[in-house]
Protein backbone atom coordinates (compact mmCIF):
# COMPACT_ATOMS: atom_id res chain seq x y z
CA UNK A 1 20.07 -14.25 -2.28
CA UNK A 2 21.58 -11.20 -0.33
CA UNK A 3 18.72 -8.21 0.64
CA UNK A 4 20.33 -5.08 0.58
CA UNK A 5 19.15 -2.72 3.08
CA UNK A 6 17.57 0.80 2.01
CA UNK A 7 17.05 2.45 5.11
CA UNK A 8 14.05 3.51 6.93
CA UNK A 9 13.00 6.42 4.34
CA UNK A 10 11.32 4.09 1.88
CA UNK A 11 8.56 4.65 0.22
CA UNK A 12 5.36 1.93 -0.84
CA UNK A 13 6.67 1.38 -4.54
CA UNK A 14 4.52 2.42 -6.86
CA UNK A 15 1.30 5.02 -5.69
CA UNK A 16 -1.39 5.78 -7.07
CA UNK A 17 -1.58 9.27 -8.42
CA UNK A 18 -4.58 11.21 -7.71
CA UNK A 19 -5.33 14.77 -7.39
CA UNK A 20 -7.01 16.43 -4.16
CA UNK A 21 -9.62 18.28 -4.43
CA UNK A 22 -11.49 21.20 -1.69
CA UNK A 23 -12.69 24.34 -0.81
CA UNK A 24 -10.16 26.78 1.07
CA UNK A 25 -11.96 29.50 1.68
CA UNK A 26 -14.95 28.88 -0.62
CA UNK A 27 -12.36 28.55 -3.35
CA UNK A 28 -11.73 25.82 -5.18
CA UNK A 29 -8.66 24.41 -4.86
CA UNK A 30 -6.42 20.93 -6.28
CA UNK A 31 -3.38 19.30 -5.01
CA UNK A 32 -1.17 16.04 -6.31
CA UNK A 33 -1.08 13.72 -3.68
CA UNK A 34 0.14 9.73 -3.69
CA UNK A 35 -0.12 8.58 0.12
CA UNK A 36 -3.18 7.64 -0.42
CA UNK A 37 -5.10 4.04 0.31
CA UNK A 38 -8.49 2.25 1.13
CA UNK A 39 -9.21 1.72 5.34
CA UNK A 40 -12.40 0.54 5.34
CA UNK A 41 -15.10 -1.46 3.41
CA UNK A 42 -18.08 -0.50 5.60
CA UNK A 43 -18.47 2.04 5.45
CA UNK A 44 -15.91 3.01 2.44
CA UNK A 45 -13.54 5.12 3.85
CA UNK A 46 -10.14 6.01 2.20
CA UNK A 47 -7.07 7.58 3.65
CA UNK A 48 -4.73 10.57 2.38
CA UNK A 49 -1.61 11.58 3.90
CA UNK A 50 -1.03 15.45 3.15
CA UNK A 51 1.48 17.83 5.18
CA UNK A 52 0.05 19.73 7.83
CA UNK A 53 1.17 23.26 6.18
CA UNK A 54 -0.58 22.46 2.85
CA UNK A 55 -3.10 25.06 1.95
CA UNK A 56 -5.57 21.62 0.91
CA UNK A 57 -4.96 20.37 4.45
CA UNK A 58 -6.41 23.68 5.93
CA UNK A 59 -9.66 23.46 3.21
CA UNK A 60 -10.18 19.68 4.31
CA UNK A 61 -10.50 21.06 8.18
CA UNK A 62 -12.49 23.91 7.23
CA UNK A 63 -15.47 21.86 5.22
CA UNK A 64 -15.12 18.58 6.24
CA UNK A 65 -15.16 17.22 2.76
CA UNK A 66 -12.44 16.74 -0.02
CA UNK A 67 -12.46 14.30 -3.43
CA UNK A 68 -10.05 12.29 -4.58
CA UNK A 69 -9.71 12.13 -8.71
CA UNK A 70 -7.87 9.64 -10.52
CA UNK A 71 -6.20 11.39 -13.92
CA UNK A 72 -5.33 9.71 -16.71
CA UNK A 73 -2.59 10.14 -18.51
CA UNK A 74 -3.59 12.80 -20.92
CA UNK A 75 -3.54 14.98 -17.15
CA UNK A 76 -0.09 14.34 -16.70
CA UNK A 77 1.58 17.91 -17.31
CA UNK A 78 -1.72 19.55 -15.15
CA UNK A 79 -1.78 16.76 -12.21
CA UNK A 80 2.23 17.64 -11.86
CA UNK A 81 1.62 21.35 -12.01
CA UNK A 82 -1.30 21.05 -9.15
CA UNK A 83 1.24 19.50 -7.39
CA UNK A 84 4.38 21.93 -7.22
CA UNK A 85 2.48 25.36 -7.21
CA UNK A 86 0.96 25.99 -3.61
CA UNK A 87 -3.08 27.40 -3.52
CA UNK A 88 -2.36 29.77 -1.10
CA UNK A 89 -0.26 31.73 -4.11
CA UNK A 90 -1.71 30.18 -7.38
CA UNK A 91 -5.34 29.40 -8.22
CA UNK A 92 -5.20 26.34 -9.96
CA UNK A 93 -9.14 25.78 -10.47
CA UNK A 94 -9.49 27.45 -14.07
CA UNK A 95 -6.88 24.47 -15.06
CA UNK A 96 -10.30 21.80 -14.78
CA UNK A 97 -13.92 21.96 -15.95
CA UNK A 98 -15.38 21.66 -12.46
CA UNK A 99 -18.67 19.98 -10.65
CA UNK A 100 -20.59 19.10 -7.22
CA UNK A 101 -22.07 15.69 -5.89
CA UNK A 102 -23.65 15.31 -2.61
CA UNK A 103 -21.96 17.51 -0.16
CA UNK A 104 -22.00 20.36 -2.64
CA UNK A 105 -18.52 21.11 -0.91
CA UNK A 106 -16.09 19.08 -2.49
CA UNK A 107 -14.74 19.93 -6.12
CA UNK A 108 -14.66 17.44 -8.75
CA UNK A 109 -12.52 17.14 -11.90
CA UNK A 110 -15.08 16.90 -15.12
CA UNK A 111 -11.65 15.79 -16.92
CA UNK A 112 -10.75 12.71 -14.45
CA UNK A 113 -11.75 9.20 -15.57
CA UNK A 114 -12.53 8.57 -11.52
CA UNK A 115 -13.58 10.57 -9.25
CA UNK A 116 -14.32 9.85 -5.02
CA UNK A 117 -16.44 12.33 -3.28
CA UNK A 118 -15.61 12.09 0.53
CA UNK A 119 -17.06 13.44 3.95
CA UNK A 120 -14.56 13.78 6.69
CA UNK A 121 -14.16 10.79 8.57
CA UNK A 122 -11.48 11.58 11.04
CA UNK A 123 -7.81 12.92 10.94
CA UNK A 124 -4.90 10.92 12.56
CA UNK A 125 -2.52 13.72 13.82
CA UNK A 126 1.39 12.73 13.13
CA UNK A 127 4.77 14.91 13.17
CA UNK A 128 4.49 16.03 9.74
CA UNK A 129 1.55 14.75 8.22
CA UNK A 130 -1.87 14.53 9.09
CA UNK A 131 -3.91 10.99 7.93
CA UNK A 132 -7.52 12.17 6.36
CA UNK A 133 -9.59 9.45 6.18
CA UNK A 134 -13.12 10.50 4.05
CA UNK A 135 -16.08 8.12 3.57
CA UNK A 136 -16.93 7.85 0.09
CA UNK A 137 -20.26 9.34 -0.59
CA UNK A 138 -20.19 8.94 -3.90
CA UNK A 139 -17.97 7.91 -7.02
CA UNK A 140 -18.20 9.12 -10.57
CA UNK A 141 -17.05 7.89 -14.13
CA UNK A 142 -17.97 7.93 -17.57
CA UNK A 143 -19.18 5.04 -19.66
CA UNK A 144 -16.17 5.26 -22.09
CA UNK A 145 -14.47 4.12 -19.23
CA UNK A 146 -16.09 0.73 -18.24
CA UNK A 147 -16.36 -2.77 -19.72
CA UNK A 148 -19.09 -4.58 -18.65
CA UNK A 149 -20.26 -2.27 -16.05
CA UNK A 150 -16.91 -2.23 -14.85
CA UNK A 151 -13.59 0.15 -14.38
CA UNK A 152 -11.08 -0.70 -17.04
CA UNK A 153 -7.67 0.21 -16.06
CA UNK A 154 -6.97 0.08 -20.21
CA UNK A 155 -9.45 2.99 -20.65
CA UNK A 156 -8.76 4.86 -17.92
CA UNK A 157 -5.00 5.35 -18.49
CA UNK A 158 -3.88 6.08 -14.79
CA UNK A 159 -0.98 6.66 -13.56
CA UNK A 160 1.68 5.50 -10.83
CA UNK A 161 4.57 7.33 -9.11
CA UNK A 162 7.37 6.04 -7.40
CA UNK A 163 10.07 8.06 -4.95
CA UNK A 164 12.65 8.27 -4.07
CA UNK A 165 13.58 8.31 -7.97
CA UNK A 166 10.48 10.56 -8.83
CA UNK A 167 8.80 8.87 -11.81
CA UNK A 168 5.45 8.46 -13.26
CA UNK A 169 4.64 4.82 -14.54
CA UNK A 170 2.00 3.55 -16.70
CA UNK A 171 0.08 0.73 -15.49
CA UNK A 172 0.73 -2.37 -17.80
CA UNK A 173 -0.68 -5.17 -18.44
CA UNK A 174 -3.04 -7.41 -16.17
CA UNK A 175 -1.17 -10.70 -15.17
CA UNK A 176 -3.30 -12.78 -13.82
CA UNK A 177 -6.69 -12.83 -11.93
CA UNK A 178 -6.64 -12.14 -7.61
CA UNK A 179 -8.31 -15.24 -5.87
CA UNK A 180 -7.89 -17.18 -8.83
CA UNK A 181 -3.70 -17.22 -9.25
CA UNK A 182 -3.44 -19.55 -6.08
CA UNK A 183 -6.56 -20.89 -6.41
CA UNK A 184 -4.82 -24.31 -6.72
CA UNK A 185 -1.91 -23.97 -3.61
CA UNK A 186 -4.66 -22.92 -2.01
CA UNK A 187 -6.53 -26.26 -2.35
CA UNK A 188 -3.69 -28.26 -1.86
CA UNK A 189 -2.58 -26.36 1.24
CA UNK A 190 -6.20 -26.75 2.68
């Protein structure tokens, strides 16, 4: 089989689409972000990768405390709108029914199937983009979207997006089980 080589500029394929959420200058404010993933298990800390002259980036250093929602795909036309128009020129909070958890800092989407409410970690500084990493404080859901006490990706309807192409995916169907699929090589291997 011959690899063909894409260059240095690619991207992990699909994300996870979420939507930002903090205070800039006690305002609420929401962004679309993707660069986002899991660091730690404890405590549970997550990581987001946003631009260092985003207006969210400047509310995360100023309170210390962001959330990370999960839309579904009912949110699609909003979550892409919070994601080209910039909060320092558009106020973008009257587009969600809004509420606080814990830090009482950190705006949450009513409308999001799953929502993360994080304290500030720690920032990695880079060229471009600055690595937030939050501990979760807190998560929030709704029981319409569990089964057995559980998220179900079938309820929730989320979303994926993939670059360099620019596309929003559904999430299909769930192919087999993790820790069970190899269950078997695993054995024999042992």
């Amino acid at each position: 089989m011959d690899k063909v080589n894409l260059g240095s500029q690619i991207f992990v394929y699909p994300m996870p689409v979420a939507i930002i959420g903090v205070m800039v200058d006690e305002k609420p404010n929401f962004m679309t972000l993707a660069w986002l993933t899991r660091v730690n298990l404890d405590p549970p800390l997550i990581g987001v990768v946003i631009n260092k002259t985003h207006h969210t980036a400047r509310g995360i250093r100023q309170t210390r405390s962001f959330s990370v929602n999960f839309p579904g795909q009912e949110l699609i036309e909003k979550t892409d709108f919070v994601g080209m128009a910039s909060g320092k020129n558009i106020d973008k909070s009257a587009l969600f029914d809004l509420f606080f958890g814990k830090t009482k800092s950190a705006p949450l989407i009513e409308q999001c199937p799953l929502c993360l409410e994080c304290r500030l970690h720690g920032i990695s500084e880079f060229p471009t983009n600055d690595l937030f990493v939050g501990e979760i404080v807190e998560s929030y859901t709704e029981d319409r979207f569990l089964t057995d006490g559980k998220l179900d990706l079938a309820k929730m309807k989320p979303f994926l997006l993939t670059m360099p192409d620019n596309g929003y995916w559904s999430v299909g169907e769930r192919v087999a089980r993790a820790w069970e699929a190899g269950k078997a090589l695993f054995n024999q291997k042992q």
